[in-house]
Protein backbone atom coordinates (compact mmCIF):
# COMPACT_ATOMS: atom_id res chain seq x y z
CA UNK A 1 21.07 -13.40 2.00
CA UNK A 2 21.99 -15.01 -1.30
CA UNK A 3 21.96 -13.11 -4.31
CA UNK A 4 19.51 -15.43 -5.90
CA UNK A 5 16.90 -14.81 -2.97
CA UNK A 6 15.62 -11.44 -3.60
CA UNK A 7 12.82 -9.81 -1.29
CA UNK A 8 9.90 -9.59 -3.15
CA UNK A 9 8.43 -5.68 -3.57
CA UNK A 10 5.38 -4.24 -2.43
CA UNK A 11 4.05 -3.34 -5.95
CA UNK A 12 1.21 -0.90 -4.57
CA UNK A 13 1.36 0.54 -0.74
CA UNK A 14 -1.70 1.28 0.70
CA UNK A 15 -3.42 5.08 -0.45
CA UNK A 16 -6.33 5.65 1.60
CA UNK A 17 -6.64 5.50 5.28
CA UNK A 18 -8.91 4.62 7.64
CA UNK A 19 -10.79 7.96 9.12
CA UNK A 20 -10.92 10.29 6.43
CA UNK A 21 -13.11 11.08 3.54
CA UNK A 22 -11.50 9.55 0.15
CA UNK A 23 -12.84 9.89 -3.60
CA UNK A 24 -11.46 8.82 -6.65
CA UNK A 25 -10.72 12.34 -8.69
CA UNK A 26 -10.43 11.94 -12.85
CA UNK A 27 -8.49 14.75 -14.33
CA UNK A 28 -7.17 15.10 -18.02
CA UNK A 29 -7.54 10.72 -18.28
CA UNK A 30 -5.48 10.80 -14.88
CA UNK A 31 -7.40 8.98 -12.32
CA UNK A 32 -6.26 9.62 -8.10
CA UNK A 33 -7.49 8.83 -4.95
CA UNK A 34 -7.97 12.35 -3.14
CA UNK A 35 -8.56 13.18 0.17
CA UNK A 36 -11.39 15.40 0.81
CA UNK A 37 -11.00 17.99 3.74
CA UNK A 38 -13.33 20.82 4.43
CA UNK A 39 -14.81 20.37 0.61
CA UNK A 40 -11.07 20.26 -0.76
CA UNK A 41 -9.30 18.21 -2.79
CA UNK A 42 -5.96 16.31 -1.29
CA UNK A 43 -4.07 14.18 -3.67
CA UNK A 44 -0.18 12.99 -2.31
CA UNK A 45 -0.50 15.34 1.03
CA UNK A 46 -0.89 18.48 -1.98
CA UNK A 47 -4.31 20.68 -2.49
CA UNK A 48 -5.34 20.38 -5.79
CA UNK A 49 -5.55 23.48 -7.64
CA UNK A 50 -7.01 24.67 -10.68
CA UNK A 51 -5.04 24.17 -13.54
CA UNK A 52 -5.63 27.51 -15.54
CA UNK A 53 -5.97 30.04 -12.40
CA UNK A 54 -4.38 28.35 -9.58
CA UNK A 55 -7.93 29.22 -7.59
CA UNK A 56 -9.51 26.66 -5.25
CA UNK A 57 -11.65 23.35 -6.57
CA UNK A 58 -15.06 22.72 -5.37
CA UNK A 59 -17.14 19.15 -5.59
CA UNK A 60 -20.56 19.78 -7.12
CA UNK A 61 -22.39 16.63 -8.12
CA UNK A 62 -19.50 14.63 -9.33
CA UNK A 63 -17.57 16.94 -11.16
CA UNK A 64 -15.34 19.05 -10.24
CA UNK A 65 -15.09 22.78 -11.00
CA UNK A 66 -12.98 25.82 -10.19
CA UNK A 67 -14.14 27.87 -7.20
CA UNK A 68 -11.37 30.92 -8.21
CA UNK A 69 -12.07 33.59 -11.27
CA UNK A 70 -12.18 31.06 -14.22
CA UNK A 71 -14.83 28.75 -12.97
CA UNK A 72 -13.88 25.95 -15.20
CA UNK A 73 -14.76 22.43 -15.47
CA UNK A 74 -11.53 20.33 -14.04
CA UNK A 75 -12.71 16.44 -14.21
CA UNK A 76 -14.90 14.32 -12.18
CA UNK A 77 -15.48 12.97 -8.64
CA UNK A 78 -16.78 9.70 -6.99
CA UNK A 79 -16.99 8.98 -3.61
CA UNK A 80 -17.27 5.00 -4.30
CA UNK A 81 -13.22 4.39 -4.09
CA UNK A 82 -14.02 1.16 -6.44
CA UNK A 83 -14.18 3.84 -9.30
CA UNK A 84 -10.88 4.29 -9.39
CA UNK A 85 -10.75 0.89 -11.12
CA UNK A 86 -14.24 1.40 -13.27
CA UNK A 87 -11.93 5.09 -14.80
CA UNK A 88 -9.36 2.75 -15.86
CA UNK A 89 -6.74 4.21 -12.79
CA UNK A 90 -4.69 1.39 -13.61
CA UNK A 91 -4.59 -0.75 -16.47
CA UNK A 92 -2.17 -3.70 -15.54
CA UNK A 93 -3.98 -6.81 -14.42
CA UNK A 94 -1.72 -7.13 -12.05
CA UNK A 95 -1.86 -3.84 -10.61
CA UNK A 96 -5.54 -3.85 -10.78
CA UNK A 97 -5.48 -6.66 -8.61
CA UNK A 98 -2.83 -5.50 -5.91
CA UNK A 99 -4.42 -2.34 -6.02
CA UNK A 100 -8.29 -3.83 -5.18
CA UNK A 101 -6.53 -6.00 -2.46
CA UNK A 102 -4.36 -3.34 -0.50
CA UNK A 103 -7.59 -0.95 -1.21
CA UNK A 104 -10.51 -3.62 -0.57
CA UNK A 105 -11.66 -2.72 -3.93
CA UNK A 106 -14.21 -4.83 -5.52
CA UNK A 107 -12.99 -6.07 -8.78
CA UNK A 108 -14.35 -6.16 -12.16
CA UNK A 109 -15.62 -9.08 -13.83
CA UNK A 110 -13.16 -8.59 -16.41
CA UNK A 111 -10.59 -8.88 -14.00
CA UNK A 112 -11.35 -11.70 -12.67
CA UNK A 113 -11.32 -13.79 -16.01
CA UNK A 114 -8.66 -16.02 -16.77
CA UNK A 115 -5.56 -14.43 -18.51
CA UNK A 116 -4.98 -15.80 -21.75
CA UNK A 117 -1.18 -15.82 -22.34
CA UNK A 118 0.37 -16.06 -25.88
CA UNK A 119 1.72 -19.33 -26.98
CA UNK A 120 5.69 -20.36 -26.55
CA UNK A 121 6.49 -19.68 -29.74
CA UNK A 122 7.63 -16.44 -32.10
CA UNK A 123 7.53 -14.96 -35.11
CA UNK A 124 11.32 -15.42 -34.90
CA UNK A 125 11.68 -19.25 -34.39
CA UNK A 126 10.99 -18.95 -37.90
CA UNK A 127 13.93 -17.21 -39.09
CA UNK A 128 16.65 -19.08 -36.85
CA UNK A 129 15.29 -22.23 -39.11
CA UNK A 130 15.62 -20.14 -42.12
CA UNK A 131 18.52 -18.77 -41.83
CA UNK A 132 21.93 -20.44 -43.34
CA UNK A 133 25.66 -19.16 -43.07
């Protein structure tokens, strides 16, 4: 292969697979896809724990609460998967749009505007004319 032809990336892989029960977990602004087994929380292959005791998590409604002594509030759930991109899980256009298509995510209107790019020019063309040695 020549080293101008480069492979092009995978820029997301696929999360969530077929046969189990996903959500879309928001904790501390940090939105996941979780895996939900026996009422508890999966995120990378880990269980997710609670933050201040270490105790168990528990789904009720969509939020998401200890189940160990401190019974705190952790961050909220969805079931929908298309969440992920309503809590802001990524921000990139780009990403967004990898993401919904390795995902089947639905996405946003917003995301499917066209991108308006800035124009050719810089602050700094200005200077180069300016400048005299």
């Amino acid at each position: 292969m020549k080293k101008s032809q480069r492979e092009k990336g995978q820029i997301w892989r696929k999360t969530t697979r077929d046969g189990g029960k996903w959500g879309v977990v928001r904790f501390d602004g940090t939105v996941l896809f979780v895996r939900v087994i026996d009422g508890r929380i999966f995120a990378h292959g880990l269980e997710a724990i609670c933050k201040w005791c270490d105790g168990e998590l528990e789904i009720l409604d969509e939020k998401v609460f200890c189940k160990g002594r401190c019974k705190r509030f952790q961050g909220d759930f969805a079931r929908d998967l298309n969440t992920y991109l309503r809590w802001e899980g990524a921000k990139s256009y780009t990403l967004r749009k990898e993401i919904a298509k390795a995902e089947k995510l639905h996405l946003e209107s917003r995301d499917l505007e066209p991108i308006v790019y800035a124009p050719d020019w810089s602050a700094f063309d200005q200077y180069e004319e300016d400048e005299e040695f």
